[in-house]
PDB file of N, CA and C in Angstrom:
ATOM      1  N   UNK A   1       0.837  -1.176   0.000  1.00  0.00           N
ATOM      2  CA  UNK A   1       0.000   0.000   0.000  1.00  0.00           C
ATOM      3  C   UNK A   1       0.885   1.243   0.000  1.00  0.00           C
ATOM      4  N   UNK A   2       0.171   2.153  -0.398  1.00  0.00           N
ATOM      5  CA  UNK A   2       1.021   3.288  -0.782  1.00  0.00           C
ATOM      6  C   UNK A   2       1.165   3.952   0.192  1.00  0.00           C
ATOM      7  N   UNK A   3       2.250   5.168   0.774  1.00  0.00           N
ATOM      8  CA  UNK A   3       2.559   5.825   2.592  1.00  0.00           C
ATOM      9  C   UNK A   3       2.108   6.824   1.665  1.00  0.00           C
ATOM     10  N   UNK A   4       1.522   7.731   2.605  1.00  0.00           N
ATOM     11  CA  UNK A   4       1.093   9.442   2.719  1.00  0.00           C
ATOM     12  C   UNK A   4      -0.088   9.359   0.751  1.00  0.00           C
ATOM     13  N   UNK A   5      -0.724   8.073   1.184  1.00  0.00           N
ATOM     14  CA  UNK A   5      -1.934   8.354  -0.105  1.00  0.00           C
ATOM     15  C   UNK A   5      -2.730   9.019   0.696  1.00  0.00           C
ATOM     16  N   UNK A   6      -3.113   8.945   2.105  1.00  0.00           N
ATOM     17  CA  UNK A   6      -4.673   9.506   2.610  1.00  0.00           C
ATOM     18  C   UNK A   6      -4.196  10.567   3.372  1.00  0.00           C
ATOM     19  N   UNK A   7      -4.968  11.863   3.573  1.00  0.00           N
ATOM     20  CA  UNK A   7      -4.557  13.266   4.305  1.00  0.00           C
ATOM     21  C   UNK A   7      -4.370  12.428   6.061  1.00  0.00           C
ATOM     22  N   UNK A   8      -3.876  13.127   6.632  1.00  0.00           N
ATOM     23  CA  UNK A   8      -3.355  12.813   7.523  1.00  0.00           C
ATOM     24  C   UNK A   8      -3.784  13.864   8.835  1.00  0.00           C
ATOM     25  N   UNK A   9      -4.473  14.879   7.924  1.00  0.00           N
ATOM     26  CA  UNK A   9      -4.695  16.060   9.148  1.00  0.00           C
ATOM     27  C   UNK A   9      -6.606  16.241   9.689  1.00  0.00           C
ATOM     28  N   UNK A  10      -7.188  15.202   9.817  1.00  0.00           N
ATOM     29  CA  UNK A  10      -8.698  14.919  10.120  1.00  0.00           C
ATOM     30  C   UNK A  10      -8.647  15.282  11.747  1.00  0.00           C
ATOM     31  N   UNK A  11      -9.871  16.128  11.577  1.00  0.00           N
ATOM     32  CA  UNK A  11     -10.478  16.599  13.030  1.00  0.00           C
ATOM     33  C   UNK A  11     -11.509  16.898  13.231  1.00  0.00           C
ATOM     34  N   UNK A  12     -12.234  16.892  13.773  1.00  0.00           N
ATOM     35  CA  UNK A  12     -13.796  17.250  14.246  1.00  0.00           C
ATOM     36  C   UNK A  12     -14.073  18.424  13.551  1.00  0.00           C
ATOM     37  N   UNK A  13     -15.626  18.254  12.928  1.00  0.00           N
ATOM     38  CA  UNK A  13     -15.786  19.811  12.148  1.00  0.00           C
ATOM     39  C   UNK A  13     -17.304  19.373  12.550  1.00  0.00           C
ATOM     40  N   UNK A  14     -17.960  21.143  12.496  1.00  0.00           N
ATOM     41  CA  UNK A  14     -19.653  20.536  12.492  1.00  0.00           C
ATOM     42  C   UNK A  14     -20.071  21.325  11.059  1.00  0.00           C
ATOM     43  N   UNK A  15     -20.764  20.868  10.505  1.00  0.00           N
ATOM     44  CA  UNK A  15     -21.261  21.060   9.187  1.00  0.00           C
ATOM     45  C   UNK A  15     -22.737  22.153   9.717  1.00  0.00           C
ATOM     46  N   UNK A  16     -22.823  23.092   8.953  1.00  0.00           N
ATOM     47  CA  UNK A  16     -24.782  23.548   9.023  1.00  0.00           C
ATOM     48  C   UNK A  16     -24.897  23.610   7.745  1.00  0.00           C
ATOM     49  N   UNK A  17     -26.409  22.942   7.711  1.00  0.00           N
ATOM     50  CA  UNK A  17     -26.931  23.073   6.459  1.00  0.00           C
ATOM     51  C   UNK A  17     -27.997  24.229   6.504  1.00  0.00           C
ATOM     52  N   UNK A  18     -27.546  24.880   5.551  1.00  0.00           N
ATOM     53  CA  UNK A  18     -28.262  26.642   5.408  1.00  0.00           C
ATOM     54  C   UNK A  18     -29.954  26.901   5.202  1.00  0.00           C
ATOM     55  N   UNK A  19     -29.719  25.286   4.372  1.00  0.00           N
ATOM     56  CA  UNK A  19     -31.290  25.568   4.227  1.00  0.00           C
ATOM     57  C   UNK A  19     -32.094  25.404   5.650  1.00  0.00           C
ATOM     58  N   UNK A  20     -31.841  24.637   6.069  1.00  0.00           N
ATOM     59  CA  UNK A  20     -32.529  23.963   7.417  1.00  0.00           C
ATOM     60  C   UNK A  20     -32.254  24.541   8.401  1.00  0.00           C
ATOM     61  N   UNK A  21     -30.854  24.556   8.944  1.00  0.00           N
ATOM     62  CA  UNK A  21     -30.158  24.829   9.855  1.00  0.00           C
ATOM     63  C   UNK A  21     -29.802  23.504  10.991  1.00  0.00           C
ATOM     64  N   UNK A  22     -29.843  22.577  10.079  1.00  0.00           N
ATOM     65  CA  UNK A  22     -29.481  21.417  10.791  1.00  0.00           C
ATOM     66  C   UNK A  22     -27.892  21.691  10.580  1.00  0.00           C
ATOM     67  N   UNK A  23     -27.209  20.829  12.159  1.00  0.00           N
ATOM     68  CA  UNK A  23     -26.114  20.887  12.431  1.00  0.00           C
ATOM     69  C   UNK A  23     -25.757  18.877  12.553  1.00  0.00           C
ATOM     70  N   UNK A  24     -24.620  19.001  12.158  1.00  0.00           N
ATOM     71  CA  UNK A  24     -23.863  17.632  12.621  1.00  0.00           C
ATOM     72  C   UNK A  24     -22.463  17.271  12.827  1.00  0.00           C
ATOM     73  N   UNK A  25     -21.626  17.162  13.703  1.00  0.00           N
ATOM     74  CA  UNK A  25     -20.406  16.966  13.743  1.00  0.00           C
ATOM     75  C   UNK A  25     -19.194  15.685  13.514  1.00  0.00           C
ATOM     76  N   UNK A  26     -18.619  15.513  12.990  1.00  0.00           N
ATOM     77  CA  UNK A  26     -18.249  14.727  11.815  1.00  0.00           C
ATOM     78  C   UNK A  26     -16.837  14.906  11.508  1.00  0.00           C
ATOM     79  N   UNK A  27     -15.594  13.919  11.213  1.00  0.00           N
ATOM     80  CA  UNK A  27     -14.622  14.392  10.913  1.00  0.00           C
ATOM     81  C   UNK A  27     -13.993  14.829   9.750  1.00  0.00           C
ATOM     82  N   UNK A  28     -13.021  15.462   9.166  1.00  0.00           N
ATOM     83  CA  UNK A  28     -12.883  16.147   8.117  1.00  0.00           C
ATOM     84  C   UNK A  28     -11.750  16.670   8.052  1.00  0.00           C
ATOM     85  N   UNK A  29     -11.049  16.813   6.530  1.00  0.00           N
ATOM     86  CA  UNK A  29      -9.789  17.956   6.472  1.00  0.00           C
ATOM     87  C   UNK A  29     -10.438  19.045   5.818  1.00  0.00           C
ATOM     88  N   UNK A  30     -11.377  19.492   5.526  1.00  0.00           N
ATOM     89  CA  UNK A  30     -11.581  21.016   5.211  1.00  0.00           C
ATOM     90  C   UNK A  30     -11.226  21.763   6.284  1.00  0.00           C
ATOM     91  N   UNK A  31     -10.876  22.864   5.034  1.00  0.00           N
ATOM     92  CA  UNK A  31     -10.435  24.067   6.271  1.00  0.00           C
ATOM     93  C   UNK A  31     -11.610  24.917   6.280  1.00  0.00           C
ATOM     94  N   UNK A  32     -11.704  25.523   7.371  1.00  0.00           N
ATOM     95  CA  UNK A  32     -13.049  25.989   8.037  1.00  0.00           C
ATOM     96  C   UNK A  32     -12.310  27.568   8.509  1.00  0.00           C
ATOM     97  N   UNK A  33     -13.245  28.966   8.366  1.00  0.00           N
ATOM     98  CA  UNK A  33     -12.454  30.154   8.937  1.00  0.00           C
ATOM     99  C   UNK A  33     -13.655  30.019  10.591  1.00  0.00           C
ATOM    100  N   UNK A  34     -14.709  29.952  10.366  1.00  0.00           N
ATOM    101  CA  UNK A  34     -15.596  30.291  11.370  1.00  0.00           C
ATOM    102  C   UNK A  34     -15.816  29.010  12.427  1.00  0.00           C
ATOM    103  N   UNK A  35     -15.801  29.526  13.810  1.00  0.00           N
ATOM    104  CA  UNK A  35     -15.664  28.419  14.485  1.00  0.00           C
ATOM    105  C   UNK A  35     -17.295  28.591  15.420  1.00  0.00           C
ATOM    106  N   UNK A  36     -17.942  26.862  16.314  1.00  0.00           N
ATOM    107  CA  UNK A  36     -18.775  27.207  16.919  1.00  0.00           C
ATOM    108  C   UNK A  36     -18.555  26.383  18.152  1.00  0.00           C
ATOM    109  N   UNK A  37     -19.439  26.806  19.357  1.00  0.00           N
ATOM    110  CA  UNK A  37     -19.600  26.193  19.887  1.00  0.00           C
ATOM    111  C   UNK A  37     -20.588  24.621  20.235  1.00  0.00           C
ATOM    112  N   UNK A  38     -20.333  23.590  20.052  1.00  0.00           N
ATOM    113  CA  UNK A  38     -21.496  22.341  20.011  1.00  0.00           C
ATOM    114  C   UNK A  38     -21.822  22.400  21.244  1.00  0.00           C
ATOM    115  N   UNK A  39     -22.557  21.434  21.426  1.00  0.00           N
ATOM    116  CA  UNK A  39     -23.410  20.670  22.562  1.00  0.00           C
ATOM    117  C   UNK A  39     -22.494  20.107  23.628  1.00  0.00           C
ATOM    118  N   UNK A  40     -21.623  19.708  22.894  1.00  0.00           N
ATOM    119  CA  UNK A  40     -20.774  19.429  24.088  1.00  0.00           C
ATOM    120  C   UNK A  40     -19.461  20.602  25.076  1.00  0.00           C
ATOM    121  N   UNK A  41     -19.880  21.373  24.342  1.00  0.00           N
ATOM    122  CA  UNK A  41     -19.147  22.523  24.759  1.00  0.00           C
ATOM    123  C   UNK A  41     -17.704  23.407  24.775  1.00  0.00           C
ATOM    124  N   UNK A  42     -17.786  22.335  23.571  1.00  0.00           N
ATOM    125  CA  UNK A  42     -16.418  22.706  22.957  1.00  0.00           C
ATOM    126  C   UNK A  42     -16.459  23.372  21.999  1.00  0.00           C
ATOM    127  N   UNK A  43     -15.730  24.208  21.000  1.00  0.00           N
ATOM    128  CA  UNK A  43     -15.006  24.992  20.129  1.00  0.00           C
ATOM    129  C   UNK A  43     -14.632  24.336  19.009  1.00  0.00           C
ATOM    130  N   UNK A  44     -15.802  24.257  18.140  1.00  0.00           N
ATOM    131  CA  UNK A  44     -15.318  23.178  16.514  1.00  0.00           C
ATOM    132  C   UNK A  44     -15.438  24.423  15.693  1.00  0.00           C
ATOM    133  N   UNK A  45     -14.498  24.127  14.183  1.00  0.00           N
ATOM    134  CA  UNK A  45     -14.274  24.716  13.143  1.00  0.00           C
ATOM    135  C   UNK A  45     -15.974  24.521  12.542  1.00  0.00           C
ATOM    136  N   UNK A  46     -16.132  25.718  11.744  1.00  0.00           N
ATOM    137  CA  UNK A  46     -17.611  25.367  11.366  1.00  0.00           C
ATOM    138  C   UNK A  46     -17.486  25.597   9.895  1.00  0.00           C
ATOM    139  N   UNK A  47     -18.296  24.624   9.063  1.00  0.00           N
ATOM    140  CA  UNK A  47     -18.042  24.564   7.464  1.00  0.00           C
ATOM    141  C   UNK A  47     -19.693  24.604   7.161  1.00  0.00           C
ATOM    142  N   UNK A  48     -20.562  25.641   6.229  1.00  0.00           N
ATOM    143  CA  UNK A  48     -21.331  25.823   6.112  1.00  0.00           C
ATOM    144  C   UNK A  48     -22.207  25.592   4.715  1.00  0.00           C
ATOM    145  N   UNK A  49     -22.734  24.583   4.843  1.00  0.00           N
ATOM    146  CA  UNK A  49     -23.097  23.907   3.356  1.00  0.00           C
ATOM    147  C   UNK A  49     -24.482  24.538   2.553  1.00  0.00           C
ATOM    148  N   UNK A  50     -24.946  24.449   1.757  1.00  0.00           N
ATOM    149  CA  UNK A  50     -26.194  24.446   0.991  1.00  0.00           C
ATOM    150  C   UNK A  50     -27.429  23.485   1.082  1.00  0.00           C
ATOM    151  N   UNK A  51     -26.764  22.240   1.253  1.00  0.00           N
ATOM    152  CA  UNK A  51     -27.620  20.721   1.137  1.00  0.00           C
ATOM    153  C   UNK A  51     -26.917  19.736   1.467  1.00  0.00           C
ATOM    154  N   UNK A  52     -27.597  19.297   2.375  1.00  0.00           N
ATOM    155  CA  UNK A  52     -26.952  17.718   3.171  1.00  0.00           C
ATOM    156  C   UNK A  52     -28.443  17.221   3.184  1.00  0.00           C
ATOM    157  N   UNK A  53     -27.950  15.754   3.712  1.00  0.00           N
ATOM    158  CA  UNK A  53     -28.862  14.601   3.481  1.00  0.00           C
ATOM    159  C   UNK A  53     -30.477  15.666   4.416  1.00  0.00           C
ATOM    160  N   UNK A  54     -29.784  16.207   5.108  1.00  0.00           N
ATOM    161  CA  UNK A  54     -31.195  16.742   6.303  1.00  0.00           C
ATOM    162  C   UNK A  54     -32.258  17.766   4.921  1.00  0.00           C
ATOM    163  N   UNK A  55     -31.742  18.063   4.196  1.00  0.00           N
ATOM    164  CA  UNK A  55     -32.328  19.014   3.136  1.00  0.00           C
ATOM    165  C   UNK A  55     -32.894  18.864   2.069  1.00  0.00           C
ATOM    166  N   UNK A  56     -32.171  17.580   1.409  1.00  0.00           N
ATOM    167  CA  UNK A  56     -32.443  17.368  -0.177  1.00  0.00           C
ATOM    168  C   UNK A  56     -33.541  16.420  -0.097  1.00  0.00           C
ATOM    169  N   UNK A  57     -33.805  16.695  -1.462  1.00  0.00           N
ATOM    170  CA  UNK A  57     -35.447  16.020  -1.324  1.00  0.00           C
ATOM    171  C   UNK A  57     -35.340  14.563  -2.076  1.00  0.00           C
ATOM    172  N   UNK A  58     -34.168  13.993  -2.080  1.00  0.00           N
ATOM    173  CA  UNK A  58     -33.926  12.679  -2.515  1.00  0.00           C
ATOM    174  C   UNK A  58     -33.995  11.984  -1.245  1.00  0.00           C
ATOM    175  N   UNK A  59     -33.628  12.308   0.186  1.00  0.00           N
ATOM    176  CA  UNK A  59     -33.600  11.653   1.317  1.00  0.00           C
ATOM    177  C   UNK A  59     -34.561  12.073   2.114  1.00  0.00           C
ATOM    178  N   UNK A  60     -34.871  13.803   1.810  1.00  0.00           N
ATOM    179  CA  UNK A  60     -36.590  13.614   2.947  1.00  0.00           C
ATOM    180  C   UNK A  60     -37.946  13.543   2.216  1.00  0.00           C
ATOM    181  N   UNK A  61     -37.756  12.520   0.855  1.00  0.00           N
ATOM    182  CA  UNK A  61     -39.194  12.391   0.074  1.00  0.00           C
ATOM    183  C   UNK A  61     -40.018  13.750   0.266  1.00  0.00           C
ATOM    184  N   UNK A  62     -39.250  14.832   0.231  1.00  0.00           N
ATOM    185  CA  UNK A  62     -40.834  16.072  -0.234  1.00  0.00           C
ATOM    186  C   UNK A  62     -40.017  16.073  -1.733  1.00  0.00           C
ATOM    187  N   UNK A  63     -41.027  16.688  -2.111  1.00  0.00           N
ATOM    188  CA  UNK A  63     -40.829  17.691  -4.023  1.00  0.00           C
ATOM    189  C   UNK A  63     -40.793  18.582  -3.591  1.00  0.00           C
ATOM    190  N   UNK A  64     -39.946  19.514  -4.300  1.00  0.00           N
ATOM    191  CA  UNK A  64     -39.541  20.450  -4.433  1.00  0.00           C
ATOM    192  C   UNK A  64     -39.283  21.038  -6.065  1.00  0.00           C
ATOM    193  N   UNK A  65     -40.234  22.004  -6.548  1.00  0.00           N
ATOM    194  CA  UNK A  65     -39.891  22.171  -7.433  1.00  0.00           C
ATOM    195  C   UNK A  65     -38.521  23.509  -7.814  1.00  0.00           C
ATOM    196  N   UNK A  66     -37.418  23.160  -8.296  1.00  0.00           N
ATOM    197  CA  UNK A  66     -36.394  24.458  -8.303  1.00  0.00           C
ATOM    198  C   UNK A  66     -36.646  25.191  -9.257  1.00  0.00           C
ATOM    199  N   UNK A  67     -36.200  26.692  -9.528  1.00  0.00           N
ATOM    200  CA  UNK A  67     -36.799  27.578 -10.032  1.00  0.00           C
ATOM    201  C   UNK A  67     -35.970  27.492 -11.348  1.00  0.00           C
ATOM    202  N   UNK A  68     -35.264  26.657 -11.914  1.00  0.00           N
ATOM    203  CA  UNK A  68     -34.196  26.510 -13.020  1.00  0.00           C
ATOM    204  C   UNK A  68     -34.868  27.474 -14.087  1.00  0.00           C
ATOM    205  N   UNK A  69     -36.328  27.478 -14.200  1.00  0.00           N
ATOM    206  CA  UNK A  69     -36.361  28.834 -15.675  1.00  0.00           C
ATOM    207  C   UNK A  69     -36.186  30.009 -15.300  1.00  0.00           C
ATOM    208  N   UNK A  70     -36.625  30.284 -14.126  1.00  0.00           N
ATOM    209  CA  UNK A  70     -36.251  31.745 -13.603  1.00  0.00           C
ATOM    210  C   UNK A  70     -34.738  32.036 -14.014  1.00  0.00           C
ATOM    211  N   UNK A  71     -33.758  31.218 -13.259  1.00  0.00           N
ATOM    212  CA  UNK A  71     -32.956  30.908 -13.816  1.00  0.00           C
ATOM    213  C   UNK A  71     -32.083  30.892 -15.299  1.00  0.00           C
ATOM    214  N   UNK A  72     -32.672  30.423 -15.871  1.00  0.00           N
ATOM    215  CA  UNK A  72     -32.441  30.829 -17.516  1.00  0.00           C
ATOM    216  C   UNK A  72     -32.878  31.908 -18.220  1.00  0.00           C
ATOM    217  N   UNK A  73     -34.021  32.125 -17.868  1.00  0.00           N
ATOM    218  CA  UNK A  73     -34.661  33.635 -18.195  1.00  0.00           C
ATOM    219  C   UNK A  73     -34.043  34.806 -17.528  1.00  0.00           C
ATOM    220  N   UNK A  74     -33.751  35.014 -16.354  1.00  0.00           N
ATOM    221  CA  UNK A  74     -32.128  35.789 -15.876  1.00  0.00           C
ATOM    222  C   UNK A  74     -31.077  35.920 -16.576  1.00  0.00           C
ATOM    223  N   UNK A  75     -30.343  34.440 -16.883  1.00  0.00           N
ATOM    224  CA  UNK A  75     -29.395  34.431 -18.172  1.00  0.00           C
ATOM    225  C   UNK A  75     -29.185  35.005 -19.066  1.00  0.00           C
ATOM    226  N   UNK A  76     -30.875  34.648 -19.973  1.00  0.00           N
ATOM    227  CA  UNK A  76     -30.814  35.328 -21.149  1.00  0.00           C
ATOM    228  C   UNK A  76     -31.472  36.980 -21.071  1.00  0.00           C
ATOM    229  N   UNK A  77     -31.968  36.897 -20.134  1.00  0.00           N
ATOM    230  CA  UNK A  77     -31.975  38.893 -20.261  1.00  0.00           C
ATOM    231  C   UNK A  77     -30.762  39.039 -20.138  1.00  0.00           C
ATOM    232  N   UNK A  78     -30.039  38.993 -19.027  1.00  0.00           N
ATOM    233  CA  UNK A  78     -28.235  39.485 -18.875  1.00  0.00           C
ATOM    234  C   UNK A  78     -27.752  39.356 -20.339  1.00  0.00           C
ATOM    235  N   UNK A  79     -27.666  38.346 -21.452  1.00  0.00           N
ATOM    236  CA  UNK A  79     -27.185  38.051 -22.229  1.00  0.00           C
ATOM    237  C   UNK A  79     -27.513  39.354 -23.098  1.00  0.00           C
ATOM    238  N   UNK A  80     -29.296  39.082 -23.211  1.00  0.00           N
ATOM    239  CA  UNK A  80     -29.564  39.999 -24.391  1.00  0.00           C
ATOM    240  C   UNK A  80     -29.119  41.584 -23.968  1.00  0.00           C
ATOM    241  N   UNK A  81     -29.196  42.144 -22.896  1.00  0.00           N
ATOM    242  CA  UNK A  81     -29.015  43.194 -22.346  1.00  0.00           C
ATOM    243  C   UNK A  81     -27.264  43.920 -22.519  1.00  0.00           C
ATOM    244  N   UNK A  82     -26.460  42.796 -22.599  1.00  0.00           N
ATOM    245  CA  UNK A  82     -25.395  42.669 -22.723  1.00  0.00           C
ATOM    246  C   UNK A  82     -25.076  43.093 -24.181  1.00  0.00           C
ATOM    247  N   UNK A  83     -25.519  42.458 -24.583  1.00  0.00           N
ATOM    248  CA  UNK A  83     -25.483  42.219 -26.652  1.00  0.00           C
ATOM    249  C   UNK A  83     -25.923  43.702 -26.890  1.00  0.00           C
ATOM    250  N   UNK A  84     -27.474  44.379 -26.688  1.00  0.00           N
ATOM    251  CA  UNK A  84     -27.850  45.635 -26.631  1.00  0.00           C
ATOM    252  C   UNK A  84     -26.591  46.688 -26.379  1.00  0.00           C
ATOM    253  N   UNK A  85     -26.082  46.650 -25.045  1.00  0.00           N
ATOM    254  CA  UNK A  85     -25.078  47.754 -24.812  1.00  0.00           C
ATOM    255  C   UNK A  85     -23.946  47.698 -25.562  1.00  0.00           C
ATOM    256  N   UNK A  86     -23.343  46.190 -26.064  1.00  0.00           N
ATOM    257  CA  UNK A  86     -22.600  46.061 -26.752  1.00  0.00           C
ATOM    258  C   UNK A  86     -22.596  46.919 -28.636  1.00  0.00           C
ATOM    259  N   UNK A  87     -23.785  46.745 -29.190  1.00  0.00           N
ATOM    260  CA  UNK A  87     -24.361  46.990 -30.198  1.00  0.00           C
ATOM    261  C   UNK A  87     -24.331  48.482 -30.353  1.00  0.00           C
ATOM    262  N   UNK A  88     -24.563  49.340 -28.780  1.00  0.00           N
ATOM    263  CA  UNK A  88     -24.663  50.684 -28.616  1.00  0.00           C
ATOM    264  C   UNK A  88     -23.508  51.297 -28.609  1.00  0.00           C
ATOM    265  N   UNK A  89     -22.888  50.635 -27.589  1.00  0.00           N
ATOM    266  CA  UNK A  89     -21.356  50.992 -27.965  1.00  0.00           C
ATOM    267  C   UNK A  89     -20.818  51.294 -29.326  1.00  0.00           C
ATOM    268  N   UNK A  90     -21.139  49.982 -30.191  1.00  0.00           N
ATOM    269  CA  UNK A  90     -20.439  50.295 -31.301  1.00  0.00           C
ATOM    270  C   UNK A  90     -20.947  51.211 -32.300  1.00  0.00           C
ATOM    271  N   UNK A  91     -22.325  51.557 -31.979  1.00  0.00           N
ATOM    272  CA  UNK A  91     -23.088  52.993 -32.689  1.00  0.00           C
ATOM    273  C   UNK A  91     -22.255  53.730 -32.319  1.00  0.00           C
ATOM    274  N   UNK A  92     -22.190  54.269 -31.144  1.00  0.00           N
ATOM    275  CA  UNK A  92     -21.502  55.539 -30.698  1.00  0.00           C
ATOM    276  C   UNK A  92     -19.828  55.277 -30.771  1.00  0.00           C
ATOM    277  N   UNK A  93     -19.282  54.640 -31.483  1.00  0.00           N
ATOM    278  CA  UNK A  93     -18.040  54.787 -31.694  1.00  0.00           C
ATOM    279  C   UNK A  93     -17.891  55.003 -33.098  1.00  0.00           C
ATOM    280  N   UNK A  94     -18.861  54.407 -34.068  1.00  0.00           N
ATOM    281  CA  UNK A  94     -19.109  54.415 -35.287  1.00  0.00           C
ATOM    282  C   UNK A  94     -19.555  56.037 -35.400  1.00  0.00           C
ATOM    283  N   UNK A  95     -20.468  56.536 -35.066  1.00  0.00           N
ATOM    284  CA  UNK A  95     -20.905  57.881 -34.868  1.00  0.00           C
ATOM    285  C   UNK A  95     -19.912  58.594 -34.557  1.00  0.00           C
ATOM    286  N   UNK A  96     -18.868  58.521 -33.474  1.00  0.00           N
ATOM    287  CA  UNK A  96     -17.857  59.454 -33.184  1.00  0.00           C
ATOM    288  C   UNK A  96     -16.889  59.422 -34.731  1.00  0.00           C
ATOM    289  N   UNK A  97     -16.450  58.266 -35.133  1.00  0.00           N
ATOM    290  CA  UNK A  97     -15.656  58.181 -35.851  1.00  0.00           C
ATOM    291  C   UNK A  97     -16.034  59.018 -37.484  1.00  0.00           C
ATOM    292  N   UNK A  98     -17.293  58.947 -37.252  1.00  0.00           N
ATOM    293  CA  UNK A  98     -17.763  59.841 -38.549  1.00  0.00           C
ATOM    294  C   UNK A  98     -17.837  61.090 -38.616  1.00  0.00           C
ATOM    295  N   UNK A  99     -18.231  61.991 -37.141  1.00  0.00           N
ATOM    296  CA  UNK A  99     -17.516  63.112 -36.716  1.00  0.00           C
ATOM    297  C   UNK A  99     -16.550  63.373 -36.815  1.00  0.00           C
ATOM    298  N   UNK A 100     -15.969  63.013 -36.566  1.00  0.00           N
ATOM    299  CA  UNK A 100     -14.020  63.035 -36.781  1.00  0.00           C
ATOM    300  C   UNK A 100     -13.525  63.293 -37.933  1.00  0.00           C
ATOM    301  N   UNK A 101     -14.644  62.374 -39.020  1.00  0.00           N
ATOM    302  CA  UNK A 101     -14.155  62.424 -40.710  1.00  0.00           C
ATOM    303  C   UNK A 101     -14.834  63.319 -40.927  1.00  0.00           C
ATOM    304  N   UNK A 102     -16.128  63.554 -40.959  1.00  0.00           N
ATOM    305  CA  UNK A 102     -16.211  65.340 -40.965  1.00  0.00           C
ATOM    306  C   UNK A 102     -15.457  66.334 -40.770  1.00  0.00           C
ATOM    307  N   UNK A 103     -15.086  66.632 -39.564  1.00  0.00           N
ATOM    308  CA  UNK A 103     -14.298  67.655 -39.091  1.00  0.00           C
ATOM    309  C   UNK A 103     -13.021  67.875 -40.065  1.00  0.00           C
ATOM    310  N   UNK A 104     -12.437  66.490 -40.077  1.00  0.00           N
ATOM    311  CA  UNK A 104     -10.941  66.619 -40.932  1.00  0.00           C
ATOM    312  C   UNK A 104     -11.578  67.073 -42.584  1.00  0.00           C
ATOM    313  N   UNK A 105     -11.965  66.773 -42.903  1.00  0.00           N
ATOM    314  CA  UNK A 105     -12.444  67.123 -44.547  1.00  0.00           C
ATOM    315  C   UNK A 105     -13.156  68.223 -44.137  1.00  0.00           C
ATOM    316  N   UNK A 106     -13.861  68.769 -43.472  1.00  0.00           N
ATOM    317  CA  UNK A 106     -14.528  70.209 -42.971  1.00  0.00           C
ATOM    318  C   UNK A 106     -12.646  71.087 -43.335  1.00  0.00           C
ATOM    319  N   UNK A 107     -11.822  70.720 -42.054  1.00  0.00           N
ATOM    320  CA  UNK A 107     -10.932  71.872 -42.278  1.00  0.00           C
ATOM    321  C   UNK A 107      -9.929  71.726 -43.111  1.00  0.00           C
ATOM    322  N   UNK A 108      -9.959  70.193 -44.237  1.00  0.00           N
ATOM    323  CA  UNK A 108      -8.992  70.314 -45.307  1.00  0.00           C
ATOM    324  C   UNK A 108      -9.664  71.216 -46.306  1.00  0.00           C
ATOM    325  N   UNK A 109     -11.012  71.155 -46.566  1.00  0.00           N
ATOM    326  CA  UNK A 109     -11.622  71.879 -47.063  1.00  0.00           C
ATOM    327  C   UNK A 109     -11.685  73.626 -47.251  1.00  0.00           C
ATOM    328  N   UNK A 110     -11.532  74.045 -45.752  1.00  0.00           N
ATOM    329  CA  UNK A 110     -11.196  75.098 -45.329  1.00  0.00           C
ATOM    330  C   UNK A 110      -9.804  75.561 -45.793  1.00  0.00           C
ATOM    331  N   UNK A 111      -8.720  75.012 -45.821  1.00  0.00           N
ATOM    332  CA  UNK A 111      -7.164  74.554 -45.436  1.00  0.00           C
ATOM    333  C   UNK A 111      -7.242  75.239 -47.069  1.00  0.00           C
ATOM    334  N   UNK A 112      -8.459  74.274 -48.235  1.00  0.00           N
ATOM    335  CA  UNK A 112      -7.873  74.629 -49.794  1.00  0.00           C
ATOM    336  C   UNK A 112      -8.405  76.046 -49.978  1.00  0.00           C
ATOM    337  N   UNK A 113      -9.543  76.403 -49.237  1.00  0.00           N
ATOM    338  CA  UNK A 113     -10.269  77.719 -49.760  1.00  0.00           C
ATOM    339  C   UNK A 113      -9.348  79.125 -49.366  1.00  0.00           C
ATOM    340  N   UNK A 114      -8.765  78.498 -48.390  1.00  0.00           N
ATOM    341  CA  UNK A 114      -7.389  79.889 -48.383  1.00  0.00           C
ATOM    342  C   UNK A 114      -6.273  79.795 -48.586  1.00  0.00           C
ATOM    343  N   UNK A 115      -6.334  78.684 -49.167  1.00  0.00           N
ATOM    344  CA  UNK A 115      -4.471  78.501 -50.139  1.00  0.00           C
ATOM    345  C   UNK A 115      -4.867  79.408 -51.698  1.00  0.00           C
ATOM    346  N   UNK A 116      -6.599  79.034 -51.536  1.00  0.00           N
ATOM    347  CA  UNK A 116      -6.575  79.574 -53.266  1.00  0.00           C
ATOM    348  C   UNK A 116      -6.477  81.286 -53.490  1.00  0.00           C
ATOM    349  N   UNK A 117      -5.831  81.857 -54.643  1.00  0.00           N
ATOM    350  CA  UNK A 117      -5.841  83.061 -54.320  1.00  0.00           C
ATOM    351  C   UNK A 117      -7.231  83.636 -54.686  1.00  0.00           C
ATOM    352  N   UNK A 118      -7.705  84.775 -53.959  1.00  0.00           N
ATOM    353  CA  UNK A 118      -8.769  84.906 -54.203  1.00  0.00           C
ATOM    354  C   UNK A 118      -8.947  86.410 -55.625  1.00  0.00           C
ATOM    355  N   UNK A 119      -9.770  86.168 -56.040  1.00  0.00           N
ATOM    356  CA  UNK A 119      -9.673  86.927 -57.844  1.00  0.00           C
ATOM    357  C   UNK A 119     -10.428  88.821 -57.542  1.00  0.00           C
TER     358      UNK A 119
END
């Protein structure tokens, strides 16, 4: 068997699950910044999850429907909204840039009418 294949640094951690607020303590190498106090009155690292078995609806048989189109429909406004400003942008750079060619042919224009001598 292979030396130093498995972490070596496991210690008591308590997990909360956010949705619920179920707690369970359990060992682990995650690193944890926030610490709590348990039941037993000690001082554990605390690692704060989304979904554990206490939450998901594969282990407590409810349905739950998730909002995944909301979801996509968020997406694609950001997207299209994105594309829009993008599109605008390039009006108004296109627009500046045609100003610009005005102006220069405005004062080459100018530039020939008083080189010419006048009669």
């Amino acid at each position: 068997m292979k030396q130093s294949l498995h972490p070596d640094n496991y210690r008591l951690v308590v997990f909360e699950d956010l949705n619920n607020g179920f707690r369970f303590l359990t060992r682990s190498t995650a690193a944890a910044e926030e610490t709590i106090t348990w039941e037993d009155g000690q001082e554990y690292p605390l690692i704060k999850v989304h979904i554990t078995a206490a939450s998901h609806p594969f282990f407590t048989g409810e349905e739950r429907v998730l909002d995944i189109e909301g979801r996509v429909d968020k997406f694609r406004k950001r997207a299209e909204a994105g594309a829009k400003a993008k599109e605008r942008r390039a009006a108004a750079a296109q627009k500046q840039s045609k100003r610009q060619q005005a102006k220069v042919e405005k004062a080459e224009a100018k530039a020939e009418n008083s080189a010419k001598p006048s009669k």
